[in-house]
N, C-alpha and C. Protein backbone atom coordinates (compact mmCIF):
# COMPACT_ATOMS: atom_id res chain seq x y z
N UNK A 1 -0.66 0.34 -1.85
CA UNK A 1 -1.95 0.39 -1.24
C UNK A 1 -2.92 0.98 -2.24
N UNK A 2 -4.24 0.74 -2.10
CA UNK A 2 -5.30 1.24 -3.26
C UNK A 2 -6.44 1.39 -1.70
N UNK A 3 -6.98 3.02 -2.83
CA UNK A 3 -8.52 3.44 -2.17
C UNK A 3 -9.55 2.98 -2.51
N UNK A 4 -10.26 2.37 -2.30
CA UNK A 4 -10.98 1.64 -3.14
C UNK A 4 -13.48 2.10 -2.42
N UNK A 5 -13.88 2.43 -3.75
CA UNK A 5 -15.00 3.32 -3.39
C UNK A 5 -16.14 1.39 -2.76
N UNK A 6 -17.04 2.37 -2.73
CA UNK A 6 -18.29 1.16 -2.07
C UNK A 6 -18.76 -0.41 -3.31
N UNK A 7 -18.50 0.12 -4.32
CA UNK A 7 -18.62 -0.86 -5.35
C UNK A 7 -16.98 -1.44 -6.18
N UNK A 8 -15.95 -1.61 -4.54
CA UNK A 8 -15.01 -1.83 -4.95
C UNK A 8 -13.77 -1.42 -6.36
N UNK A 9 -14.16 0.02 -6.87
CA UNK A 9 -13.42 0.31 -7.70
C UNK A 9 -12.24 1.37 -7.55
N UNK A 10 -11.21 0.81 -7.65
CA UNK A 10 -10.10 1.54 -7.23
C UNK A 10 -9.76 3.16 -7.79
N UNK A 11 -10.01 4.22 -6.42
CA UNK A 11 -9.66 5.49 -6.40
C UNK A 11 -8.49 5.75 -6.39
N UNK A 12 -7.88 5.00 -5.63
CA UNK A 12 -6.53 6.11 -5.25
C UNK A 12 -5.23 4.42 -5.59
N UNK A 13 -4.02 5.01 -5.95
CA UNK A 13 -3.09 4.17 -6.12
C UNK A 13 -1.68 4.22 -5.66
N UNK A 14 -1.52 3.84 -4.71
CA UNK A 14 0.26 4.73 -4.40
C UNK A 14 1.16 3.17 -4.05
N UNK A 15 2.04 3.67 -4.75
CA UNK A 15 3.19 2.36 -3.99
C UNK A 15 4.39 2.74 -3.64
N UNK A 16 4.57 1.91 -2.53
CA UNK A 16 5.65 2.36 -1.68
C UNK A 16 6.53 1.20 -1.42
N UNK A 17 7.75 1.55 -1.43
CA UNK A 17 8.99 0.62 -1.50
C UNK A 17 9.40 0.62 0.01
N UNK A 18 9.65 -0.76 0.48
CA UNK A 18 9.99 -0.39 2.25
C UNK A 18 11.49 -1.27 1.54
N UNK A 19 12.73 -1.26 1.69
CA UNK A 19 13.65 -1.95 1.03
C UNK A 19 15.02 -2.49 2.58
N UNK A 20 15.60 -3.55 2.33
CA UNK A 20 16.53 -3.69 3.38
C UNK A 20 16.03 -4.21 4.67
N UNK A 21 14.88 -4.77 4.62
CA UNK A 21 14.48 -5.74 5.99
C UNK A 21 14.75 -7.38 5.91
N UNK A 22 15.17 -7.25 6.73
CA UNK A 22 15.46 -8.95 7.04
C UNK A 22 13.96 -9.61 7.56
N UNK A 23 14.43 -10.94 7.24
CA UNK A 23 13.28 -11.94 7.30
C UNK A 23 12.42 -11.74 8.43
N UNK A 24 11.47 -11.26 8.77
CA UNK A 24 10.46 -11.50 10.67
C UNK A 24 10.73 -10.39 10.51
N UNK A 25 11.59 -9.16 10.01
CA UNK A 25 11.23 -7.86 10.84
C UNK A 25 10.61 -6.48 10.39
N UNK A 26 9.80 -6.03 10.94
CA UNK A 26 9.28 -5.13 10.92
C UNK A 26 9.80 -3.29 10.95
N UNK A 27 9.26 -2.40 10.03
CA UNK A 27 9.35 -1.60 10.24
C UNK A 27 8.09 -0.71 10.02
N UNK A 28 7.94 1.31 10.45
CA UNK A 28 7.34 1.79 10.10
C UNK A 28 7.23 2.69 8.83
N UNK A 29 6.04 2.80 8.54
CA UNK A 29 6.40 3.49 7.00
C UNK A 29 4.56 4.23 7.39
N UNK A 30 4.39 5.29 6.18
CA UNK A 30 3.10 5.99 5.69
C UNK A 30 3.20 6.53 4.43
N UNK A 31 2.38 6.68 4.18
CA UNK A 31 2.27 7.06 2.87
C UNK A 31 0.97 8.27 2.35
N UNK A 32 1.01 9.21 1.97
CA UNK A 32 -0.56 9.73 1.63
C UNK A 32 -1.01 10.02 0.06
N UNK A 33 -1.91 9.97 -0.35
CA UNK A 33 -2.79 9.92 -1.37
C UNK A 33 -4.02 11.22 -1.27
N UNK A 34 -3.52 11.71 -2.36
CA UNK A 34 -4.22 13.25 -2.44
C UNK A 34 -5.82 13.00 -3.40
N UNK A 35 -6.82 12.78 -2.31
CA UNK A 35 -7.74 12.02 -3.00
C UNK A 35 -9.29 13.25 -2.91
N UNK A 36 -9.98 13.66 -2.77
CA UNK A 36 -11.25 14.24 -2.45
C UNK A 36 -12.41 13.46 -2.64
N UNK A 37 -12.54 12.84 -1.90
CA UNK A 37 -13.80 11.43 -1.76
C UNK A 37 -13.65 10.30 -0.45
N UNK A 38 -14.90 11.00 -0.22
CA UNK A 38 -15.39 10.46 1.05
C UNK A 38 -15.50 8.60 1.30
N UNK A 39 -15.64 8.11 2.22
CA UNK A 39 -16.27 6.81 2.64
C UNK A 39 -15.27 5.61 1.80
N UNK A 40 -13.78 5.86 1.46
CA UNK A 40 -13.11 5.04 1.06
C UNK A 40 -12.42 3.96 1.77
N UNK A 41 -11.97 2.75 1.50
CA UNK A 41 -11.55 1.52 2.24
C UNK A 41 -9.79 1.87 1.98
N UNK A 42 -9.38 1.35 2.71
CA UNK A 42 -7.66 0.96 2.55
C UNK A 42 -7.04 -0.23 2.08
N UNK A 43 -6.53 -0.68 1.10
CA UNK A 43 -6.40 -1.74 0.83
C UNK A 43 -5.17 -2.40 0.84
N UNK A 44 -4.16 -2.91 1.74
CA UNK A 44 -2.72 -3.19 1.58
C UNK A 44 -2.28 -4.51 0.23
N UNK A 45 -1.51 -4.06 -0.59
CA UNK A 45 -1.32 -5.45 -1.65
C UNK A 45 0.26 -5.30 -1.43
N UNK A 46 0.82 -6.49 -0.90
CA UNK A 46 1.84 -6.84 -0.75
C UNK A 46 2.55 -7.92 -1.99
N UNK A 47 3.75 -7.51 -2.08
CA UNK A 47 4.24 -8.36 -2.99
C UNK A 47 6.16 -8.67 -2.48
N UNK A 48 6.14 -9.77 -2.40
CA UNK A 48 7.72 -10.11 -1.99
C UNK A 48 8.96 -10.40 -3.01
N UNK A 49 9.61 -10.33 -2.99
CA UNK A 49 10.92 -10.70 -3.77
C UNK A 49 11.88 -11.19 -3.15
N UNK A 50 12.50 -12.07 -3.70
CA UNK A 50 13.96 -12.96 -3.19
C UNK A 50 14.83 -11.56 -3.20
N UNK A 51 15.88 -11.67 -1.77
CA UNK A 51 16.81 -10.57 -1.51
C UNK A 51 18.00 -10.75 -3.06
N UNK A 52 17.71 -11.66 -3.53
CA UNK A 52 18.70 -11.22 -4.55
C UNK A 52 18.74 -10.91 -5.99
N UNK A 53 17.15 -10.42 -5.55
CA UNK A 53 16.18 -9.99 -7.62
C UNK A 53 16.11 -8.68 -7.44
């Protein structure tokens, strides 16, 4: 996920590994980012991999 300010430039950067889900299913996860700046967006960037890479 990225924080990203009013002229779209990325503040904050964290990535998080969710690992061991099968195809359709869902789980919960959070994450926090130690940031001091106001009025930021959330940005989810997903990226997939074949279960066997």
């Amino acid at each position: 996920m990225s924080l990203l300010n009013g002229a779209n430039d990325t503040r904050g950067l964290q990535q998080v590994d969710v690992a061991g889900l099968e195809a359709g299913a869902t789980t919960e996860w959070q994450s926090e980012i130690a940031i001091a700046e106001d009025d930021l967006t959330c940005v989810l960037r997903v990226e997939r991999y074949a279960a066997d890479s």
